[in-house]
Each structure stands twice: as structure tokens, then as C-alpha cells.
N, C-alpha and C. Protein backbone atom coordinates (compact mmCIF):
# COMPACT_ATOMS: atom_id res chain seq x y z
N UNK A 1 112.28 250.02 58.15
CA UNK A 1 111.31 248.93 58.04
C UNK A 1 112.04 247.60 57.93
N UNK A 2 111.68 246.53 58.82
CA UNK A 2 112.47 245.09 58.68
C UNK A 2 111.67 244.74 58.15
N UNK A 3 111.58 244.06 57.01
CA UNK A 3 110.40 243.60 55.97
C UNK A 3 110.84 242.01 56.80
N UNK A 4 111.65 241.33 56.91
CA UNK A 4 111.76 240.29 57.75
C UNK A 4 110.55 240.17 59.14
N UNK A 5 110.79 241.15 60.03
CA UNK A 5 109.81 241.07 60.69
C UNK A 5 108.50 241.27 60.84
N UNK A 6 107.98 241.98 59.69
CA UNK A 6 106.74 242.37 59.25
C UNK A 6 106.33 240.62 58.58
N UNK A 7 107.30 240.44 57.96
CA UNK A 7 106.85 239.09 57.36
C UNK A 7 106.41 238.37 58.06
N UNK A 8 107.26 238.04 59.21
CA UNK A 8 107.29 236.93 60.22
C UNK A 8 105.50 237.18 60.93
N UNK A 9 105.90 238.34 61.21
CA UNK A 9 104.11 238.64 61.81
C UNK A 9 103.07 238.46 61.34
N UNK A 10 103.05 238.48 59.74
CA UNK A 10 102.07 238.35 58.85
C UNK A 10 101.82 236.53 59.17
N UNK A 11 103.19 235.92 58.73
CA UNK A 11 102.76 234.59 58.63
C UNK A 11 102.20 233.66 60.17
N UNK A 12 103.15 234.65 61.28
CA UNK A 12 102.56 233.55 62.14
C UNK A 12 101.15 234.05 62.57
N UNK A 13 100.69 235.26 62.39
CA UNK A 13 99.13 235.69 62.18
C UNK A 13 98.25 234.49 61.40
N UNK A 14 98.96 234.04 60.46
CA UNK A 14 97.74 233.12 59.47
C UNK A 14 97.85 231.58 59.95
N UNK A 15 99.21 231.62 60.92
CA UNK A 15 99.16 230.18 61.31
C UNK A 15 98.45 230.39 62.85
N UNK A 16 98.07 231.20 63.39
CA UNK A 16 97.68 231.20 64.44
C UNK A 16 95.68 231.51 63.92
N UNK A 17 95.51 231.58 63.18
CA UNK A 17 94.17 231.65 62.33
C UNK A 17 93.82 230.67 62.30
N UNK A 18 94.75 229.79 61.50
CA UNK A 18 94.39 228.29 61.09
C UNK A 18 93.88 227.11 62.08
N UNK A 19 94.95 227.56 63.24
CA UNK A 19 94.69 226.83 64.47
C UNK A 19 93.18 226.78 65.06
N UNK A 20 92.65 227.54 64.51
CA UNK A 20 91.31 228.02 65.04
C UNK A 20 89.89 227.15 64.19
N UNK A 21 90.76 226.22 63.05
CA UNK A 21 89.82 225.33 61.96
C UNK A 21 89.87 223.93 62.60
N UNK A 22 88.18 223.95 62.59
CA UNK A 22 87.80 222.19 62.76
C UNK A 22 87.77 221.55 61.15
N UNK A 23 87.73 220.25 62.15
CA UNK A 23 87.26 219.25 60.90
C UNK A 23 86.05 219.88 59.41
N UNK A 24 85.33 220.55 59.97
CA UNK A 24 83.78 220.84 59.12
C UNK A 24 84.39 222.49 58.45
N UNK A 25 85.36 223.25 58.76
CA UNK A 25 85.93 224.04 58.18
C UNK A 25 86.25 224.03 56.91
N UNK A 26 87.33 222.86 56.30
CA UNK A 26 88.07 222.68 55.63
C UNK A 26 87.31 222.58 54.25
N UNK A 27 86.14 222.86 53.96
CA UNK A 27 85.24 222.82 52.35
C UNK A 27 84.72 223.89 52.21
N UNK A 28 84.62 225.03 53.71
CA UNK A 28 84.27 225.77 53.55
C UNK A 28 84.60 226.99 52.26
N UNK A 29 84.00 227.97 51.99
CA UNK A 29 84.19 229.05 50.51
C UNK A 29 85.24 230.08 51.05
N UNK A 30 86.16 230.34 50.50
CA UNK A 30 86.61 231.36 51.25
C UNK A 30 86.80 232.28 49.53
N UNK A 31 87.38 234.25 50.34
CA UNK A 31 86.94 234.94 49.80
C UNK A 31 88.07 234.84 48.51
N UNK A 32 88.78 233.70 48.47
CA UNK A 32 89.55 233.43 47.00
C UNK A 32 88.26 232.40 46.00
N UNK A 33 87.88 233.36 44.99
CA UNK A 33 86.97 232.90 44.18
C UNK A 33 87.05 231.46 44.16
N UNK A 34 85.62 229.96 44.26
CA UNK A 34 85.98 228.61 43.77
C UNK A 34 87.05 227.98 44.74
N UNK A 35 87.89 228.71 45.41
CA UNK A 35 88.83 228.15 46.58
C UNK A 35 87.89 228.01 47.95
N UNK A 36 88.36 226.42 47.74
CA UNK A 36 88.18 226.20 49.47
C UNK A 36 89.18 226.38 51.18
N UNK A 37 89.00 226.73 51.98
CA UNK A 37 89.85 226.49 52.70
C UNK A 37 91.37 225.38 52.64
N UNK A 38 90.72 224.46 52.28
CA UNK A 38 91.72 223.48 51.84
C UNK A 38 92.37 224.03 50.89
N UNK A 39 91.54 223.95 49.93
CA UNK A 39 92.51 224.30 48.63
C UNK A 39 93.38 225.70 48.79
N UNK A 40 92.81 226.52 49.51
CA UNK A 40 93.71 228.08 49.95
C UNK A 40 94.84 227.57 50.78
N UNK A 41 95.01 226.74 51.85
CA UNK A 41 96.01 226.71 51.91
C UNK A 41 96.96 225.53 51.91
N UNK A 42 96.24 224.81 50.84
CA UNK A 42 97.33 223.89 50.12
C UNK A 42 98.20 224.98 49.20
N UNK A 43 97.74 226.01 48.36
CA UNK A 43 98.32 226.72 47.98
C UNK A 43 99.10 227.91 48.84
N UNK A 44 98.98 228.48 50.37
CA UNK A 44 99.84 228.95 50.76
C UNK A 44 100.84 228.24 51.46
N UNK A 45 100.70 227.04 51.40
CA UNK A 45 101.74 226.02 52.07
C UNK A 45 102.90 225.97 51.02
N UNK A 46 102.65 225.80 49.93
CA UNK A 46 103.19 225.84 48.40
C UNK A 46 104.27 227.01 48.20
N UNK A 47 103.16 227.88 48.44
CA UNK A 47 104.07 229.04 48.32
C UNK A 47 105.09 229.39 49.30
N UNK A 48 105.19 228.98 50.61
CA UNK A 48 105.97 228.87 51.55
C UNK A 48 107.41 228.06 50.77
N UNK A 49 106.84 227.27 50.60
CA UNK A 49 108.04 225.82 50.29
C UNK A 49 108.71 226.60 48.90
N UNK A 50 107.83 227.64 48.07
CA UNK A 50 108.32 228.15 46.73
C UNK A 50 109.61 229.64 47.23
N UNK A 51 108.91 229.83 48.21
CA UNK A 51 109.53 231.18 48.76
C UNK A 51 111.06 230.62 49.57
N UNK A 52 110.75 229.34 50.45
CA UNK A 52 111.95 229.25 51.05
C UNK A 52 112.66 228.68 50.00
N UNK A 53 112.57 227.55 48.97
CA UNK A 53 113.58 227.33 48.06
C UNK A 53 114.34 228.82 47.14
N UNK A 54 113.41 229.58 46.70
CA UNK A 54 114.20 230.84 46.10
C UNK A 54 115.04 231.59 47.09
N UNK A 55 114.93 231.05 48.39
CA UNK A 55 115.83 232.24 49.36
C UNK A 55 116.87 231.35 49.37
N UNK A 56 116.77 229.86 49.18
CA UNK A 56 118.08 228.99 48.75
C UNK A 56 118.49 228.80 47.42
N UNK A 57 117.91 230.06 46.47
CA UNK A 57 118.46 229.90 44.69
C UNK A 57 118.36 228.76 44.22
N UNK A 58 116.83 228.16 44.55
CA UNK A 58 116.42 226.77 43.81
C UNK A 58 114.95 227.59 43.49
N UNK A 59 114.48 228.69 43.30
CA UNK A 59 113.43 229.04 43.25
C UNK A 59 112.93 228.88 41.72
N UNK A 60 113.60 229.37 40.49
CA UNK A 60 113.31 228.89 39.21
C UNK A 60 112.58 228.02 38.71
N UNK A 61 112.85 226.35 39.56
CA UNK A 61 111.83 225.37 39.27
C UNK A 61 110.51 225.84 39.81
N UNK A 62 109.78 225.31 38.73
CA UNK A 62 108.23 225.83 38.96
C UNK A 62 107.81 224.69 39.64
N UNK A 63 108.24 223.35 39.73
CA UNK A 63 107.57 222.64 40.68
C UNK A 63 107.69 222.48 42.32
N UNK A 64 108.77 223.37 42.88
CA UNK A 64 108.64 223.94 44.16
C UNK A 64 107.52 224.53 44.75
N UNK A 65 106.98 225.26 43.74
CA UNK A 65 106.10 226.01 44.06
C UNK A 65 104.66 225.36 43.64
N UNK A 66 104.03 224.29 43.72
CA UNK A 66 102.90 223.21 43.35
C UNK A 66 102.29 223.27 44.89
N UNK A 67 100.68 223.24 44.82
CA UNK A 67 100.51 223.39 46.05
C UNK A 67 100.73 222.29 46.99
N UNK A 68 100.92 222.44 47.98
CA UNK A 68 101.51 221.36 49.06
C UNK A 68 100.28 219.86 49.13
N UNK A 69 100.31 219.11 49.34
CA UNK A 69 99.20 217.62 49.62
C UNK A 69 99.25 218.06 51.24
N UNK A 70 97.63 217.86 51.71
CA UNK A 70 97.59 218.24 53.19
C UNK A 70 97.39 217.09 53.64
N UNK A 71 97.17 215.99 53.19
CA UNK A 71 97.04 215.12 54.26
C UNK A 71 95.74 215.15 54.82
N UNK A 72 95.73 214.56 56.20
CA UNK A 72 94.54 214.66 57.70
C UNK A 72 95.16 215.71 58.64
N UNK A 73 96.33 216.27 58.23
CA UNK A 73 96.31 217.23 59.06
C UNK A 73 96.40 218.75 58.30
N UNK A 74 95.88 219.84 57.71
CA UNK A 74 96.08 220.67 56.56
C UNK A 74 97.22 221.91 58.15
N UNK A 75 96.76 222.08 59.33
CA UNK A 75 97.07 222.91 59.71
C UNK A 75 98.64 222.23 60.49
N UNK A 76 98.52 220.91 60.32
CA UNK A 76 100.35 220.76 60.71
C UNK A 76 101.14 220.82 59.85
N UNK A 77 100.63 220.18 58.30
CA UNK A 77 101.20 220.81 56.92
C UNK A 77 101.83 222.11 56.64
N UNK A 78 100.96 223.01 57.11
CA UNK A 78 100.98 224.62 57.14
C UNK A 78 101.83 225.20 57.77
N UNK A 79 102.03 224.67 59.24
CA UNK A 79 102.61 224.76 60.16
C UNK A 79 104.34 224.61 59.85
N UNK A 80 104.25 223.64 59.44
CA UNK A 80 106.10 222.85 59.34
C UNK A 80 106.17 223.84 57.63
N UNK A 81 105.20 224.37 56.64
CA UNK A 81 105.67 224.76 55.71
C UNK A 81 106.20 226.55 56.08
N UNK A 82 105.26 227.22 57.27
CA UNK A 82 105.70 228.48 57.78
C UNK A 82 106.57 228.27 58.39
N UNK A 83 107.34 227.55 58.54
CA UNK A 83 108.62 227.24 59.53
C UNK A 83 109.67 227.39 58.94
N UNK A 84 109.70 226.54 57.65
CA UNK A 84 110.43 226.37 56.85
C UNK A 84 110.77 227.92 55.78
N UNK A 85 109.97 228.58 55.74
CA UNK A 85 109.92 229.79 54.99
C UNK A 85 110.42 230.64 55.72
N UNK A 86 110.24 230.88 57.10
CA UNK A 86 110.40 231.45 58.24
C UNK A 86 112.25 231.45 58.51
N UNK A 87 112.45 230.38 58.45
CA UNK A 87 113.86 230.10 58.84
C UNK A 87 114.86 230.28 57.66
N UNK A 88 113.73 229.95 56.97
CA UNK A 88 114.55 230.58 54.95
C UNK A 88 115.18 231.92 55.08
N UNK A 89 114.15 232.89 55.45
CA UNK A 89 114.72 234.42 55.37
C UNK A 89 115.04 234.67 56.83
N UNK A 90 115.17 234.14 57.45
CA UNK A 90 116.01 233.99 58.75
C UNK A 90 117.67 234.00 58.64
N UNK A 91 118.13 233.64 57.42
CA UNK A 91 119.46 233.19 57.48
C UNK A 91 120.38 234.63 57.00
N UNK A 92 121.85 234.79 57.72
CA UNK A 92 121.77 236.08 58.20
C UNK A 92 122.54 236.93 56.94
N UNK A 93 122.52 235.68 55.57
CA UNK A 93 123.33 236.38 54.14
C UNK A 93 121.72 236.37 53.32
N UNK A 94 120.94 236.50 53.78
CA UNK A 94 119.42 235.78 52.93
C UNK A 94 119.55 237.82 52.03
N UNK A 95 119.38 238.91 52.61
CA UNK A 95 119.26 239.80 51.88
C UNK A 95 120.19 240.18 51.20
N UNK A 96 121.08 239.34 51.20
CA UNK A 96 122.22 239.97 49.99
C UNK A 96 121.86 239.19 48.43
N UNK A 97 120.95 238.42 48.72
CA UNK A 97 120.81 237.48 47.15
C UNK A 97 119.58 238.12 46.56
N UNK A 98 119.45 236.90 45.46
CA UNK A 98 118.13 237.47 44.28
C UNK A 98 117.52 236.63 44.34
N UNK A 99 116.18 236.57 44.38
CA UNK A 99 114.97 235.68 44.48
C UNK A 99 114.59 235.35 42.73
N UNK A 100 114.55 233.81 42.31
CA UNK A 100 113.83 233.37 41.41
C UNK A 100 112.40 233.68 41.49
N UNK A 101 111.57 234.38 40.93
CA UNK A 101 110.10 234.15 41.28
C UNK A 101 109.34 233.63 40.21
N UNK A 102 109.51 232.54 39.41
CA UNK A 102 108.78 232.36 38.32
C UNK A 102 107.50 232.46 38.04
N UNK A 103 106.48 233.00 38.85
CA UNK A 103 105.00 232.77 38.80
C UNK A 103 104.88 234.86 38.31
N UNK A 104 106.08 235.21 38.78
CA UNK A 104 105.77 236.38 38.58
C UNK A 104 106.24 237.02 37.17
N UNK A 105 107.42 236.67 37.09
CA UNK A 105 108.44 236.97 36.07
C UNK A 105 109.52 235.86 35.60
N UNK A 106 109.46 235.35 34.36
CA UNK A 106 110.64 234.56 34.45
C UNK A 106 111.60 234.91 33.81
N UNK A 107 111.99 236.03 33.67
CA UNK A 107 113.06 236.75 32.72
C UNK A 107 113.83 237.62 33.87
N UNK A 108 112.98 238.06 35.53
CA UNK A 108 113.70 238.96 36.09
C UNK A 108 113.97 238.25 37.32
N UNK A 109 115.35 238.35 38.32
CA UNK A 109 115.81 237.90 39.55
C UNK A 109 115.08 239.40 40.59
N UNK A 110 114.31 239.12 41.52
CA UNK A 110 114.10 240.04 42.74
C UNK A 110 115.02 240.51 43.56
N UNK A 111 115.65 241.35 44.33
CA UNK A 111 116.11 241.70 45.14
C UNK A 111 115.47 241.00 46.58
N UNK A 112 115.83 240.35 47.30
CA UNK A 112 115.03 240.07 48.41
C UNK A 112 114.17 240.90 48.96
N UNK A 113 114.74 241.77 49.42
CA UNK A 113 114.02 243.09 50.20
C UNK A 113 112.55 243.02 49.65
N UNK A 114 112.65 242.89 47.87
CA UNK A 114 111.12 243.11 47.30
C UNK A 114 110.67 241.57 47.11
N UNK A 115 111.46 240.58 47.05
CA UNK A 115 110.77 239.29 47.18
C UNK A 115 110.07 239.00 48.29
N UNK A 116 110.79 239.45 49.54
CA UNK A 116 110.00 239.34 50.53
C UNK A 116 108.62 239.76 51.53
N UNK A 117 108.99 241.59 50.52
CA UNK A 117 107.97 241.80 50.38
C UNK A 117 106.83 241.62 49.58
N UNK A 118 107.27 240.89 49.08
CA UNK A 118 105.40 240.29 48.48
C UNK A 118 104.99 239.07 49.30
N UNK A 119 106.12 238.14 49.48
CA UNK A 119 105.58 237.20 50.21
C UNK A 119 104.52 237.79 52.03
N UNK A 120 105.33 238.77 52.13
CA UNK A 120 104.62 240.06 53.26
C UNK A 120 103.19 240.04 52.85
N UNK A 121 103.00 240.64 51.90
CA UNK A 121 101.84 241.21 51.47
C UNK A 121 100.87 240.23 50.75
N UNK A 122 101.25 239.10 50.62
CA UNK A 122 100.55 237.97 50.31
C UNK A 122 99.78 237.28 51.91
N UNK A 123 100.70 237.23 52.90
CA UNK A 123 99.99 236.52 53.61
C UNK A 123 99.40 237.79 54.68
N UNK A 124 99.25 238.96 54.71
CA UNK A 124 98.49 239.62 55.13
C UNK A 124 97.27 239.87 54.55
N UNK A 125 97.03 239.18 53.14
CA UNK A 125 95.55 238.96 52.68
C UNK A 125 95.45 237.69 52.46
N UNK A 126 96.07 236.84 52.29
CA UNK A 126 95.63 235.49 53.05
C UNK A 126 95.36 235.23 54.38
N UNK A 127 95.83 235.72 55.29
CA UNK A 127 95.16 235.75 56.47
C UNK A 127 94.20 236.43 56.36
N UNK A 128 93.74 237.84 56.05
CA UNK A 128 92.43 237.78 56.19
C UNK A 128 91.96 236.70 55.01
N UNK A 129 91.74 236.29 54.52
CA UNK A 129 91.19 235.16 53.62
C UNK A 129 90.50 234.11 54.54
N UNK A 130 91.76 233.83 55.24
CA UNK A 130 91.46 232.66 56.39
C UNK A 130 90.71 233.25 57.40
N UNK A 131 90.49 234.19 57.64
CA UNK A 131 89.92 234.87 58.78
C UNK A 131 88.52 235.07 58.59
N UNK A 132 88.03 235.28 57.00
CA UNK A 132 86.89 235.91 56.86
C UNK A 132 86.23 234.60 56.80
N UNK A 133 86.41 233.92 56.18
CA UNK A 133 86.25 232.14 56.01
C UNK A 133 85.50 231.46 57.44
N UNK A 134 86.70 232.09 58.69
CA UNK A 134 86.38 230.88 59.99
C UNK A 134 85.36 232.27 60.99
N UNK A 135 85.26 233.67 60.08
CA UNK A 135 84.18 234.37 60.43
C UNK A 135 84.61 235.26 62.14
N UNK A 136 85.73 235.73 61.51
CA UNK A 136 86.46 236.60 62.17
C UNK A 136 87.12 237.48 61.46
N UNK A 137 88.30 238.38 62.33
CA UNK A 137 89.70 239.40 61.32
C UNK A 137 90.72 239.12 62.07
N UNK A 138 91.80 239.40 61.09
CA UNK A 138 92.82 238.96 61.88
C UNK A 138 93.43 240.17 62.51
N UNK A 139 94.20 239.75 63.70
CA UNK A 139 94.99 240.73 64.52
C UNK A 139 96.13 241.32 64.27
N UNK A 140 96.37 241.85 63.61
CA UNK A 140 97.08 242.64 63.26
C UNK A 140 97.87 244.35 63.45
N UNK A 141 98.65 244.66 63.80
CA UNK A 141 99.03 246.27 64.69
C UNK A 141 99.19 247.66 63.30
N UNK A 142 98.97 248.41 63.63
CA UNK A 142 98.73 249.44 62.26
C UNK A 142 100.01 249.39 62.09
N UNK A 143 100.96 249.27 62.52
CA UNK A 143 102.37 249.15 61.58
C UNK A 143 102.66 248.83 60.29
N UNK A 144 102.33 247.33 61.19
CA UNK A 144 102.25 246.52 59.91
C UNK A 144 101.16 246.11 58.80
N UNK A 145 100.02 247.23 59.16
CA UNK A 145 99.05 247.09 58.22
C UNK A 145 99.82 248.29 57.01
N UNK A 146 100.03 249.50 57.57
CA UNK A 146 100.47 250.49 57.38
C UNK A 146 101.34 249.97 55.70
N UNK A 147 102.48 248.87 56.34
CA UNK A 147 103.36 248.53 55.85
C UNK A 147 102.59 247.74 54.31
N UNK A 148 101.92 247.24 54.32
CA UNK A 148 101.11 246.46 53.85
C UNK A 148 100.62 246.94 52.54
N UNK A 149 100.14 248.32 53.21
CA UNK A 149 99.20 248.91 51.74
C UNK A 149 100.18 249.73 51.14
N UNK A 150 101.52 250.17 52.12
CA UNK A 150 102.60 250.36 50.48
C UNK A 150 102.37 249.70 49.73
N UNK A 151 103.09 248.24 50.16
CA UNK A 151 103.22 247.31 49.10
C UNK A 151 102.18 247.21 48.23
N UNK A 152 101.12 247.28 48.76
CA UNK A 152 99.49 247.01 47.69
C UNK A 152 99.44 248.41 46.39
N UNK A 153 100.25 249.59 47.15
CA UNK A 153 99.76 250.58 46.06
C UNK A 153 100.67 250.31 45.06
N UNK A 154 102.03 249.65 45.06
CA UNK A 154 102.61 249.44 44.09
C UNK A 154 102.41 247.98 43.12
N UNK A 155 101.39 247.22 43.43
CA UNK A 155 101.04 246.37 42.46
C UNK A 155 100.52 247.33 40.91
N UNK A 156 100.71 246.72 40.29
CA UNK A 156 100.07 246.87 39.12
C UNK A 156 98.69 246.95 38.97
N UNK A 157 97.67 247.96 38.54
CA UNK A 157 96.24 247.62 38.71
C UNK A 157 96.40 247.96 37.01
N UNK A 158 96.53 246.52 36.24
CA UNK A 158 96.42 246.61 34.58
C UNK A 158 95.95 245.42 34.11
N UNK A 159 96.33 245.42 32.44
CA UNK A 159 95.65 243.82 32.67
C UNK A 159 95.98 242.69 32.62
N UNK A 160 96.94 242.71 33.61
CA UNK A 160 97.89 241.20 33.66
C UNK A 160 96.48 240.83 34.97
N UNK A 161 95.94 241.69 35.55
CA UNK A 161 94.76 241.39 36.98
C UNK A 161 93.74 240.89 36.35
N UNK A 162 93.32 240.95 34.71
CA UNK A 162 92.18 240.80 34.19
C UNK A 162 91.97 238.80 33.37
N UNK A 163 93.49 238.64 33.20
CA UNK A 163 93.38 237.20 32.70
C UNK A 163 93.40 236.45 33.55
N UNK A 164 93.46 234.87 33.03
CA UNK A 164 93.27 233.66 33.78
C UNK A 164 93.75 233.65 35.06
N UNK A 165 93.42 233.50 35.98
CA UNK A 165 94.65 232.74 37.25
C UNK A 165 95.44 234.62 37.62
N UNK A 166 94.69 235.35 37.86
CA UNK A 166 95.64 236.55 38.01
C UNK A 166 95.90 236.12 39.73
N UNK A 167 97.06 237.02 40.00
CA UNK A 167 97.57 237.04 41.77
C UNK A 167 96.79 238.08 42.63
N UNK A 168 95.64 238.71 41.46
CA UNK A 168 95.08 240.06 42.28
C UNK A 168 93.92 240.15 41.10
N UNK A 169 92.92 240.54 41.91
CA UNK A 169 91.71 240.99 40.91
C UNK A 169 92.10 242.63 40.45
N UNK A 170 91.08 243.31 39.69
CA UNK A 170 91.53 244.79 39.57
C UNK A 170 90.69 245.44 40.79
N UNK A 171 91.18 246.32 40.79
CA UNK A 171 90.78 247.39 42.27
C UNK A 171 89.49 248.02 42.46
N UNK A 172 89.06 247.52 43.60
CA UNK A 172 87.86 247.96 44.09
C UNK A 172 87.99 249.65 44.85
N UNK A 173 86.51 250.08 44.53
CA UNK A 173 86.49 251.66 45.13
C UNK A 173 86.46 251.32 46.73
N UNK A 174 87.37 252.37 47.49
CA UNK A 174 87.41 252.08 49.06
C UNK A 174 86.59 252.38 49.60
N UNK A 175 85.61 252.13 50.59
CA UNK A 175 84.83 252.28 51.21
C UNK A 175 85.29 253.62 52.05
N UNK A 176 84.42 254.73 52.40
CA UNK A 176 84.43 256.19 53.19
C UNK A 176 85.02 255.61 54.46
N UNK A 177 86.32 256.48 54.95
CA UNK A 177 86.87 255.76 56.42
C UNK A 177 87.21 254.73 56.38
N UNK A 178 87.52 254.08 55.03
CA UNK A 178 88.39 252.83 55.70
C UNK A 178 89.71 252.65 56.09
N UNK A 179 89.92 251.91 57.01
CA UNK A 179 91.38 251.75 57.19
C UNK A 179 92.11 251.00 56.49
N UNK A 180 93.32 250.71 57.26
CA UNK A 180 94.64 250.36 56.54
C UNK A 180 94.33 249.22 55.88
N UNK A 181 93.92 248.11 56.44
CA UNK A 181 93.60 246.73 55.76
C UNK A 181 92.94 246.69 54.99
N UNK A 182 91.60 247.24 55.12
CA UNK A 182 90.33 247.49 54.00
C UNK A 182 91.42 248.15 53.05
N UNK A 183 91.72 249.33 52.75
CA UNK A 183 93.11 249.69 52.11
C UNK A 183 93.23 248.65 51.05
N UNK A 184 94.12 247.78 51.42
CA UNK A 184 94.98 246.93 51.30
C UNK A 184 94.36 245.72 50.59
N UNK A 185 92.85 245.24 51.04
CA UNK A 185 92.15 244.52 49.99
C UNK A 185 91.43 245.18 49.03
N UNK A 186 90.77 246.34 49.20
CA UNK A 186 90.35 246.88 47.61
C UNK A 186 91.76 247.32 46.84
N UNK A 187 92.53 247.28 47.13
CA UNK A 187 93.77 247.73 46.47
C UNK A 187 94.09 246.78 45.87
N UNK A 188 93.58 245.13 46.36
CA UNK A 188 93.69 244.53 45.31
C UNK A 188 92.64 243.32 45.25
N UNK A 189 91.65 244.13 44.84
CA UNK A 189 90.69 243.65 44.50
C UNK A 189 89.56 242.92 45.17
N UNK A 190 89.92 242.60 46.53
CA UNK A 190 89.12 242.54 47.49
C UNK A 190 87.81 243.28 48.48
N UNK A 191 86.55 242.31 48.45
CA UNK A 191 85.85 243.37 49.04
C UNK A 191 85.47 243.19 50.78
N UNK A 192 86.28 244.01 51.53
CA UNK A 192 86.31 244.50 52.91
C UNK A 192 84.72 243.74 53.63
N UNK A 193 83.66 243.55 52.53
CA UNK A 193 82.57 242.65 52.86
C UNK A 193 82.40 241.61 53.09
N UNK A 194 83.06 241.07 52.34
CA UNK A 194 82.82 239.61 51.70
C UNK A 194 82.37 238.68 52.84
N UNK A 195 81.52 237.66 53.00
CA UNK A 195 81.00 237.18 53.83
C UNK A 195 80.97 235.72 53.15
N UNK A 196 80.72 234.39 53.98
CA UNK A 196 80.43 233.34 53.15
C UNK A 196 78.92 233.02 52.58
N UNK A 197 78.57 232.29 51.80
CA UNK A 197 77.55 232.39 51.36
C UNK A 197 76.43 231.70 52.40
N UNK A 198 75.11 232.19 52.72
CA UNK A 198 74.83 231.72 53.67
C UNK A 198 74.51 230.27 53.97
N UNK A 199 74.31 229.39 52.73
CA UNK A 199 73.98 227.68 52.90
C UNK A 199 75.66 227.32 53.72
N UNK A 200 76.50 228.18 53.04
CA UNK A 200 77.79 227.34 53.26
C UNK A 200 77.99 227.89 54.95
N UNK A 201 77.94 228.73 54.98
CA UNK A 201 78.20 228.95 56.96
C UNK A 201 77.31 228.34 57.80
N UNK A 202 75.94 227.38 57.25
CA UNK A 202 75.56 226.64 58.36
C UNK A 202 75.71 225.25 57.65
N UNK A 203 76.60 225.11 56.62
CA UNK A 203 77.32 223.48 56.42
C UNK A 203 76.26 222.61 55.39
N UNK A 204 75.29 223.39 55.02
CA UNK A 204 74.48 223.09 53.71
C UNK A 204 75.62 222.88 52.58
């Protein structure tokens, strides 16, 4: 498994999502509770810029990781911040180091391999996030969905999911026949339903 390239697919999946948002998008509800489009990915822009500084061992500061200011443009923001993350674990000593992750742990250094895989498994449910939002799914190959709901079965379903600001709700029952992705959001806490509310999808 190249968790590098699984990554890469995940993210340019959510930047090729984004591309797909007008102007009247950006207030829309998406399926991150109280988060708007905007605000979702001012915070995955953030986390880009948090992920590529820890693959350069500046990851510790917690203000790397603050969500990004979008500007008038949120999807060229996004754009130059997946680039930058992209080219982070691109570099060809990047898996021999330890990832700072302070949002997760600030007492433990990651192994890349597993830093990266979360950043993996983060934007394969942020893209669907963004996807369910602009009222689509994203494209994605069972590989790398496959790949995906490893990572999901090894989150924690305890109650670090139950306080303020958790990175995952607790786990929803899977729907009969679902696949890999559905998988992968009740696994953490997501429901395979979720739809926007109906005032907000005709801009009420």
C-alpha cells in the first residue's frame, strides 16, 4: 500500500469537488455539524498547511494549523494549500521522519506512514463532506476506499468522540449492503444519508 498515493487521490478528489462550487455554494450546511462550506474548508486548507509544516518538523506549533482566511477565492486558497501538502510528502526522505500532530497528541511524534494516513482518511470524508453539500459523491476506486475503512476501523470509538470539538462523532450502525465508503462514514460517525436541509438547498 503507498499511503502517499492513496493520499494524493484522496486530496486531488476534494480539489476537483471544489471546483464544482459557485458563488451561492459557499454558506451552504454541509454534513460537518454548524460548518459551512466555507468554514469546512477554511479548515481543510489549514490542515493542509498543518500537515505540510509537520512533514517539515515545524508541526508542534499549533498555529500552523489555524484555519486558512479564504479570501474571494476559497477554491484557489484550497488549491495552492493541496499543493503545498502534496509536495510536502512528496519529498523523497519525508517517510523516514516523525510527524508533530498536536491536535491529536501532544506528548507523542507519528511515524509518517500513520501521519499520513490520517491525513488519507481525513480527506476521503471530507470529500464526501464536500460532495454531499454540492449534492453529489465523490469518485473514488474501491482500492482506495478499501484502504480507507482500515484506517476508520482503527480510530478509537470512546470518549475522546463524545467531548467538545471531537475529530469523529461515535459510530453509527451500518446500513444492510453497504459499501466501502458508507463503511468508512458510520465508522465514524457519519450518516451515508445525510442530505442538506431542505430551505438551505433552494438558498432560503
Amino acid at each position: 500500500m503507498d499511503i502517499r498515493k492513496l493520499d494524493r487521490t484522496a486530496v486531488l478528489e476534494t480539489t476537483r469537488l471544489l471546483e464544482r462550487a459557485r458563488p451561492g455554494d459557499w454558506d451552504r450546511p454541509t454534513p460537518c455539524a454548524g460548518w459551512t462550506l466555507r468554514r469546512l474548508v477554511a479548515h481543510m486548507a489549514g490542515q493542509h498547511h498543518g500537515f505540510a509544516a509537520a512533514a517539515a518538523g515545524r508541526g508542534g506549533d499549533l498555529a500552523v494549523w489555524r484555519p486558512a482566511g479564504l479570501g474571494g477565492d476559497p477554491r484557489a486558497v484550497h488549491r495552492a494549500a493541496a499543493d503545498s501538502v502534496l509536495t510536502a510528502f512528496s519529498r523523497p526522505d519525508v517517510l523516514t521522519r516523525e510527524f508533530d500532530l498536536p491536535e491529536i497528541s501532544t506528548t507523542t511524534r507519528f511515524p509518517a506512514t500513520i501521519a499520513i494516513g490520517f491525513h488519507f482518511l481525513d480527506y476521503v470524508v471530507h470529500g464526501w463532506d464536500v460532495a454531499r453539500t454540492l449534492g453529489t459523491r465523490p469518485d473514488l476506486d474501491e482500492e482506495t476506499l478499501e484502504a480507507a475503512l482500515a484506517f476508520a476501523l482503527r480510530v478509537p470509538d470512546d470518549e475522546r468522540r463524545l467531548g467538545p470539538d471531537p475529530l469523529f462523532r461515535p459510530a453509527l450502525p451500518a446500513p444492510a449492503g453497504a459499501g466501502s465508503l458508507d463503511l468508512v462514514l458510520t465508522a465514524l460517525g457519519r450518516s451515508p444519508d445525510w442530505t442538506a436541509p431542505a430551505h438551505a438547498r433552494h438558498g432560503a
